[in-house]
PDB file of N, CA and C in Angstrom:
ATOM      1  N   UNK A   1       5.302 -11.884  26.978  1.00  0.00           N
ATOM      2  CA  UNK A   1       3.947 -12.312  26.709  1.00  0.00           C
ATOM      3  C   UNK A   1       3.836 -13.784  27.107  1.00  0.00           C
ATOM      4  N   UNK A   2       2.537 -13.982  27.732  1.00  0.00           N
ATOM      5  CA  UNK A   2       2.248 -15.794  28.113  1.00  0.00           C
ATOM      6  C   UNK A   2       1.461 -15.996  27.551  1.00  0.00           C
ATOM      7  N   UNK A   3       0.970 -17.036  27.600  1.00  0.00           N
ATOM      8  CA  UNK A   3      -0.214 -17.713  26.983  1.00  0.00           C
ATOM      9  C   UNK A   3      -0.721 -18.734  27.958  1.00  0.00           C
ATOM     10  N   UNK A   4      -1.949 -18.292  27.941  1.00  0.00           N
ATOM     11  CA  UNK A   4      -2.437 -19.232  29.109  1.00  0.00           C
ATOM     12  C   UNK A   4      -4.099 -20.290  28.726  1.00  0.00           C
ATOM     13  N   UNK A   5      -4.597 -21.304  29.109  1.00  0.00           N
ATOM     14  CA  UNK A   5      -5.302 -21.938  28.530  1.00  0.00           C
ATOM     15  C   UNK A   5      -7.116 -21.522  28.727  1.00  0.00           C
ATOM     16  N   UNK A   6      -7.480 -21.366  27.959  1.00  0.00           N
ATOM     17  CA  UNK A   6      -8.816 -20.726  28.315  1.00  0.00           C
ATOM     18  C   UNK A   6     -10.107 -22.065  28.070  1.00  0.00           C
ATOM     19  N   UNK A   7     -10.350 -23.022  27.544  1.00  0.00           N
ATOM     20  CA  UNK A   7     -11.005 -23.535  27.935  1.00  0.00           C
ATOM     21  C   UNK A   7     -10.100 -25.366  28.124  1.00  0.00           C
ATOM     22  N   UNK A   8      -9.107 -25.635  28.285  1.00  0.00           N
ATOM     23  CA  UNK A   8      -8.448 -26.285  28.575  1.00  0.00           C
ATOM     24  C   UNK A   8      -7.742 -27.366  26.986  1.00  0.00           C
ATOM     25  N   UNK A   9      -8.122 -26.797  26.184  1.00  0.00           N
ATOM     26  CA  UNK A   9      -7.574 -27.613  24.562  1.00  0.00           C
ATOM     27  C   UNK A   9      -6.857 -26.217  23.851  1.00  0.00           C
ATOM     28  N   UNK A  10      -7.476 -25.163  24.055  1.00  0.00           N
ATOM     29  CA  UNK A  10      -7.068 -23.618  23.351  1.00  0.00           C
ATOM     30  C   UNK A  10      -6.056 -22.618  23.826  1.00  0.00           C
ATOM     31  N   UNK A  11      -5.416 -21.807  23.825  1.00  0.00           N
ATOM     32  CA  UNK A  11      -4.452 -21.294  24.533  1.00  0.00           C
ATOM     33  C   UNK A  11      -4.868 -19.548  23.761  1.00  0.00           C
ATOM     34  N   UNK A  12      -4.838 -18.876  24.617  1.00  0.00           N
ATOM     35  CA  UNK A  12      -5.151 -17.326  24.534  1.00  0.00           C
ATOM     36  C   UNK A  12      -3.968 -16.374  25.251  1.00  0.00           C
ATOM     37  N   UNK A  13      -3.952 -15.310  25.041  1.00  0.00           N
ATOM     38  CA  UNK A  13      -2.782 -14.577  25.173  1.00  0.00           C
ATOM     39  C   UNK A  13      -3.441 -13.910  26.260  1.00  0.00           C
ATOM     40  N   UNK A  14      -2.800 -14.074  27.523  1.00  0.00           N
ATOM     41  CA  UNK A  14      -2.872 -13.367  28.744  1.00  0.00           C
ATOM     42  C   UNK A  14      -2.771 -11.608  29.144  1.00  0.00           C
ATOM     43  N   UNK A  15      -3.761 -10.852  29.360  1.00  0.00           N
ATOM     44  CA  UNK A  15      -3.980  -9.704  29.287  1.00  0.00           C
ATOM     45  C   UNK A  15      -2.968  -9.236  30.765  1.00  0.00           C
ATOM     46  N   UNK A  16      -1.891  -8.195  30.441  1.00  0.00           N
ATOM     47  CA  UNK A  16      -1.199  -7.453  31.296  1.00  0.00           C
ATOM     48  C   UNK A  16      -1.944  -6.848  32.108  1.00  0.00           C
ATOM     49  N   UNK A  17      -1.868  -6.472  33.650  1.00  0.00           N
ATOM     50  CA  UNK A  17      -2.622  -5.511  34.580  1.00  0.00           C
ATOM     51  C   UNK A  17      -1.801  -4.962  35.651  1.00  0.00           C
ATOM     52  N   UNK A  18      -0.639  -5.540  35.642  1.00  0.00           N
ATOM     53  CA  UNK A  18       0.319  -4.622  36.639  1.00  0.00           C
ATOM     54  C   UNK A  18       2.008  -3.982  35.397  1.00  0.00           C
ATOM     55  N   UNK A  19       2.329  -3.414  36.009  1.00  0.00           N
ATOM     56  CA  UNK A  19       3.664  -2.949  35.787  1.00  0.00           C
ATOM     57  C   UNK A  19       4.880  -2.972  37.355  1.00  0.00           C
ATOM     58  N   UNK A  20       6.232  -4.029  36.835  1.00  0.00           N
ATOM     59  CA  UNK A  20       6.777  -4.383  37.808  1.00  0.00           C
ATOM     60  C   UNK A  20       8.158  -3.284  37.110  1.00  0.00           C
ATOM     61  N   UNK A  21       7.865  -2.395  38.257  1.00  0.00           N
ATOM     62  CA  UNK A  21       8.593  -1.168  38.073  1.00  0.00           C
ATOM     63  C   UNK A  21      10.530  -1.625  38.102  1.00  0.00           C
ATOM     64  N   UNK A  22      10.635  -2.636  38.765  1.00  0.00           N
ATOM     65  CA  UNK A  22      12.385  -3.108  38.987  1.00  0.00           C
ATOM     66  C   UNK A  22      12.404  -4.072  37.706  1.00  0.00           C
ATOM     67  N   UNK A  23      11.728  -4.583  36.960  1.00  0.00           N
ATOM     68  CA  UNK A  23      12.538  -5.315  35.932  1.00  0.00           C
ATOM     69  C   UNK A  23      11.438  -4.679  34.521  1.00  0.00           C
ATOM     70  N   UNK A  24      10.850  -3.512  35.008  1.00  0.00           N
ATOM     71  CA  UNK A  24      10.376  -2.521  33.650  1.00  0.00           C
ATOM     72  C   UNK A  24       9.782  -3.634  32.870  1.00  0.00           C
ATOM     73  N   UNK A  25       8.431  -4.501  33.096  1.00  0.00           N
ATOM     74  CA  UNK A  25       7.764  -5.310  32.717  1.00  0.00           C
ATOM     75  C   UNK A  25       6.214  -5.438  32.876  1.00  0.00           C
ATOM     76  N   UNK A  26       5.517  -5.377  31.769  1.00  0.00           N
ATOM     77  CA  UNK A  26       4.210  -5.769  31.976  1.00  0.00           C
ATOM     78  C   UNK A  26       3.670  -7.029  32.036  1.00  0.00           C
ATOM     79  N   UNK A  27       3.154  -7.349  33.199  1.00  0.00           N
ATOM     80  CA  UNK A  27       2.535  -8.835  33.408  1.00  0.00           C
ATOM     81  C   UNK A  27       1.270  -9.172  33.591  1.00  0.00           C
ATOM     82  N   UNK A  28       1.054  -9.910  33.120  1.00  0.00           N
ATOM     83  CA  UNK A  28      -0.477 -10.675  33.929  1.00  0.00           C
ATOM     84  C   UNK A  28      -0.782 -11.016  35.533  1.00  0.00           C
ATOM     85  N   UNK A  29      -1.668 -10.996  35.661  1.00  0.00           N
ATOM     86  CA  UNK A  29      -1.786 -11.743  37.095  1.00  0.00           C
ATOM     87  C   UNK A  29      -1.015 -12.752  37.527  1.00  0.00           C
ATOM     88  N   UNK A  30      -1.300 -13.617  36.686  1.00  0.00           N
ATOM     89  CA  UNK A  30      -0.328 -14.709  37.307  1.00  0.00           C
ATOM     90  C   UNK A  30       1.149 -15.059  37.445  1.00  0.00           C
ATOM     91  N   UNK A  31       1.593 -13.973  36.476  1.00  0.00           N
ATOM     92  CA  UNK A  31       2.913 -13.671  36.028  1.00  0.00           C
ATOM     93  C   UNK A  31       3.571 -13.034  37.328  1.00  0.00           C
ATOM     94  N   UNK A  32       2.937 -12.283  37.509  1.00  0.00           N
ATOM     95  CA  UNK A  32       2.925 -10.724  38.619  1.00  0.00           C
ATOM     96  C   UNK A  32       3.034 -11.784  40.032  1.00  0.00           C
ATOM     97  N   UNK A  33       2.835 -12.797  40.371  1.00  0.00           N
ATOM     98  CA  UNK A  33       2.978 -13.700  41.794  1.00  0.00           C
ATOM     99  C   UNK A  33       4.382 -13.293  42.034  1.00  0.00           C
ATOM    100  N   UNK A  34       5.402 -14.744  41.347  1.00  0.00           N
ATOM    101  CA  UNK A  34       6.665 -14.745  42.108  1.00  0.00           C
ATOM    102  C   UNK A  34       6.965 -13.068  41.854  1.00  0.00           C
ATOM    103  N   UNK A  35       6.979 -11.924  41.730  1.00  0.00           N
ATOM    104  CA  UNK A  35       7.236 -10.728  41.551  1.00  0.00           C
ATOM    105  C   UNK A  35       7.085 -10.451  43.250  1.00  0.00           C
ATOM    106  N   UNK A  36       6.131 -10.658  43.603  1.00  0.00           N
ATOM    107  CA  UNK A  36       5.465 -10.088  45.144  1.00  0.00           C
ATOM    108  C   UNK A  36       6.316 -10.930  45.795  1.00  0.00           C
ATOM    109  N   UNK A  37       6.996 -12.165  45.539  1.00  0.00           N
ATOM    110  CA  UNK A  37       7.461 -12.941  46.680  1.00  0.00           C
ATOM    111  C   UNK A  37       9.070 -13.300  46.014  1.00  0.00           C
ATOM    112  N   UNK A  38      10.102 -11.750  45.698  1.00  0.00           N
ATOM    113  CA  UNK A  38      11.093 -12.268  45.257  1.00  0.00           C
ATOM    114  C   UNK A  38      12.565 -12.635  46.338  1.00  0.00           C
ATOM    115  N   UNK A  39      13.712 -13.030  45.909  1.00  0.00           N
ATOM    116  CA  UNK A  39      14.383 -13.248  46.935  1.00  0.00           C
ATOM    117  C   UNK A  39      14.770 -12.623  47.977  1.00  0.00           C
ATOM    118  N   UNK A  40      15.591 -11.468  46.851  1.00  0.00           N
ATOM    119  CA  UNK A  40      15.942 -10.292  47.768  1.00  0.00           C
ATOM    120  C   UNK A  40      14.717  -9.002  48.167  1.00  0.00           C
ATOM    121  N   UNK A  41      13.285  -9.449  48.187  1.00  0.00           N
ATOM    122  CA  UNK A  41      12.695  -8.626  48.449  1.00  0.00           C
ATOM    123  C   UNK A  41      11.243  -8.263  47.300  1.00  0.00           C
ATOM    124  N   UNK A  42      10.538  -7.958  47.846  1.00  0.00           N
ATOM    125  CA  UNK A  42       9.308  -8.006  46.704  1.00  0.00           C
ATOM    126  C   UNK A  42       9.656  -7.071  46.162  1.00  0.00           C
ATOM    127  N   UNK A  43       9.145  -7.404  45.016  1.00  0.00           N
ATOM    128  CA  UNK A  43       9.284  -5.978  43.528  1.00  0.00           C
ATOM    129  C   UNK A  43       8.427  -4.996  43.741  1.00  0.00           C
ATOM    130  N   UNK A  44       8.908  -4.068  43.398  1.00  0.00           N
ATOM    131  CA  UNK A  44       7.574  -2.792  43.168  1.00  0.00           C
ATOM    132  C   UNK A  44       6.386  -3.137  41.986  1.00  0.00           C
ATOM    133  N   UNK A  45       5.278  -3.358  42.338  1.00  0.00           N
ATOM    134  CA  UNK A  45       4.145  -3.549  41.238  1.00  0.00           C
ATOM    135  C   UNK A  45       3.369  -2.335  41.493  1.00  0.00           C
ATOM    136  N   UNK A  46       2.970  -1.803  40.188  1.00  0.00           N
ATOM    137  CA  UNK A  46       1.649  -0.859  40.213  1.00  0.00           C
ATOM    138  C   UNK A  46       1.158  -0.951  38.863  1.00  0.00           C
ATOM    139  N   UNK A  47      -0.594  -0.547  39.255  1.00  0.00           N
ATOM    140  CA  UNK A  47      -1.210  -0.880  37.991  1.00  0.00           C
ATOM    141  C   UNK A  47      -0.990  -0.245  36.846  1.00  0.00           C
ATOM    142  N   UNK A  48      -1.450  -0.902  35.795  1.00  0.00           N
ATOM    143  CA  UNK A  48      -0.910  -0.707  34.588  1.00  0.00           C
ATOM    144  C   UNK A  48      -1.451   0.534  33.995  1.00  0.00           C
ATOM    145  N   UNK A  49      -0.960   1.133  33.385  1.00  0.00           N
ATOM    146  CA  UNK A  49      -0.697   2.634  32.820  1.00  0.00           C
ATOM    147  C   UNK A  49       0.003   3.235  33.770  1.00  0.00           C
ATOM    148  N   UNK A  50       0.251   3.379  35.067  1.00  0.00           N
ATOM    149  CA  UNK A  50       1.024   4.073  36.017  1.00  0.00           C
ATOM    150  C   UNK A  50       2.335   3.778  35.947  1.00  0.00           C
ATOM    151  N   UNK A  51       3.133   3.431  35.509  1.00  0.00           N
ATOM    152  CA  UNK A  51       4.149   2.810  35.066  1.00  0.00           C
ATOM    153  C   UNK A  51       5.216   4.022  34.214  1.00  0.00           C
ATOM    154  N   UNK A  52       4.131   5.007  33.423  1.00  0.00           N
ATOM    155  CA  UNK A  52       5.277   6.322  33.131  1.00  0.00           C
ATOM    156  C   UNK A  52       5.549   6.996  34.296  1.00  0.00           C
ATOM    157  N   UNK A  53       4.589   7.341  35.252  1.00  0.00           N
ATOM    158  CA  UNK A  53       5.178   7.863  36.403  1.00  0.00           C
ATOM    159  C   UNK A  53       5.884   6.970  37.738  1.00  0.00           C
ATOM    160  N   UNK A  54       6.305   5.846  37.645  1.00  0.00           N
ATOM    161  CA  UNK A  54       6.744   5.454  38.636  1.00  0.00           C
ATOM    162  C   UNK A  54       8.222   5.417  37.627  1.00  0.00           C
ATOM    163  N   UNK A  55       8.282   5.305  36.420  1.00  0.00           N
ATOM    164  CA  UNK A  55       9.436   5.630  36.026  1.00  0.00           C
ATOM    165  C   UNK A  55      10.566   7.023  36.441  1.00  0.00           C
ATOM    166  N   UNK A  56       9.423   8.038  36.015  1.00  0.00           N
ATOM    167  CA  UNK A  56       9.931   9.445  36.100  1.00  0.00           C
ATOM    168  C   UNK A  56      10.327   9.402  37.864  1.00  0.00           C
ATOM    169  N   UNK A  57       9.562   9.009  38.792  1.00  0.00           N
ATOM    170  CA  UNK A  57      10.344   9.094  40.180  1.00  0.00           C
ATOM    171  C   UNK A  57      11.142   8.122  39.935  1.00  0.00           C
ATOM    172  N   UNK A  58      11.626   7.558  39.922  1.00  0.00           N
ATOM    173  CA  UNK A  58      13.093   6.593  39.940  1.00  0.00           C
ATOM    174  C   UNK A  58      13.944   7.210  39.594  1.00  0.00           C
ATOM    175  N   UNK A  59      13.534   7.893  37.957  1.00  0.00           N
ATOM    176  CA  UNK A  59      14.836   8.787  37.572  1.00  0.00           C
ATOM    177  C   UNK A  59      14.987   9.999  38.398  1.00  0.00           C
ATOM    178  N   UNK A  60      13.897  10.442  39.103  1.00  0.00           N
ATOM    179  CA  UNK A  60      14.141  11.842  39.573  1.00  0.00           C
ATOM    180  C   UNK A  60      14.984  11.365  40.964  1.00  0.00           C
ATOM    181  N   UNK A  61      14.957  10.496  41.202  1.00  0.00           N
ATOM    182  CA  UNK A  61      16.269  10.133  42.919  1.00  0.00           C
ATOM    183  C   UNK A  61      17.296   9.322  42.182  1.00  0.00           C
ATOM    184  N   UNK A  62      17.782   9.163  40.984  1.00  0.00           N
ATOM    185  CA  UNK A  62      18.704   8.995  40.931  1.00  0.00           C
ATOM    186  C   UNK A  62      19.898  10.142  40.466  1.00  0.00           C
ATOM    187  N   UNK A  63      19.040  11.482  39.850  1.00  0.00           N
ATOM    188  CA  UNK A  63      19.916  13.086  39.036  1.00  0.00           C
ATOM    189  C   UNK A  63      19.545  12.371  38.082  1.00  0.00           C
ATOM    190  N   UNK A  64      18.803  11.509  36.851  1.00  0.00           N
ATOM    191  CA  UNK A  64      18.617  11.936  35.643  1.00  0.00           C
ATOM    192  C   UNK A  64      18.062  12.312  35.163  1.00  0.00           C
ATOM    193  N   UNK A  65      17.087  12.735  35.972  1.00  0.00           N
ATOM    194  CA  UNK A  65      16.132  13.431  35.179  1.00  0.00           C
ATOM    195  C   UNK A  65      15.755  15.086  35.776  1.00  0.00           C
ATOM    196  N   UNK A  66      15.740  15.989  34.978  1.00  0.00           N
ATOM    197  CA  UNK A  66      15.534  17.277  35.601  1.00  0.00           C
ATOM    198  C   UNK A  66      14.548  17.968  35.021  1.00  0.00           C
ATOM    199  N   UNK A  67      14.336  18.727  36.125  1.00  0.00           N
ATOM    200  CA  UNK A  67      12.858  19.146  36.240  1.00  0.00           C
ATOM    201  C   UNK A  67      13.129  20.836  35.127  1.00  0.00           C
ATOM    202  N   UNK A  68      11.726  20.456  34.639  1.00  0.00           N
ATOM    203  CA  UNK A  68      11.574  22.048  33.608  1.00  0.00           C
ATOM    204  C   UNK A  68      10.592  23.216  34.084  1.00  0.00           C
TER     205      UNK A  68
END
């Protein structure tokens, strides 16, 4: 969680809108930057609530997860 300044004396808690599927994190916008521009390669971001299914494919190419 961040906190970011809303009228420049007050500080408000920054609303999540992506999910960064390689370090299983919900971020804010501004949070979510260095994510797109990391060393070894940009992170996977997708918007937020999509995040149970980008889980379930990860597990499904690695064998842990099996299908019913």
């Amino acid at each position: 969680m961040c906190l970011e300044e809303s009228d420049g004396s007050s500080e408000r808690t920054a609303t999540a809108i992506v999910y960064c599927v390689d370090c299983r994190q919900q971020l804010c916008e501004r949070c979510s930057r260095p994510h797109k521009r990391m060393t070894g390669g940009a992170h996977q971001l997708t918007a937020l609530g999509d995040e149970l299914e980008q889980d379930l494919i990860l597990l499904q190419g690695t064998g842990s997860y099996d299908k019913q």
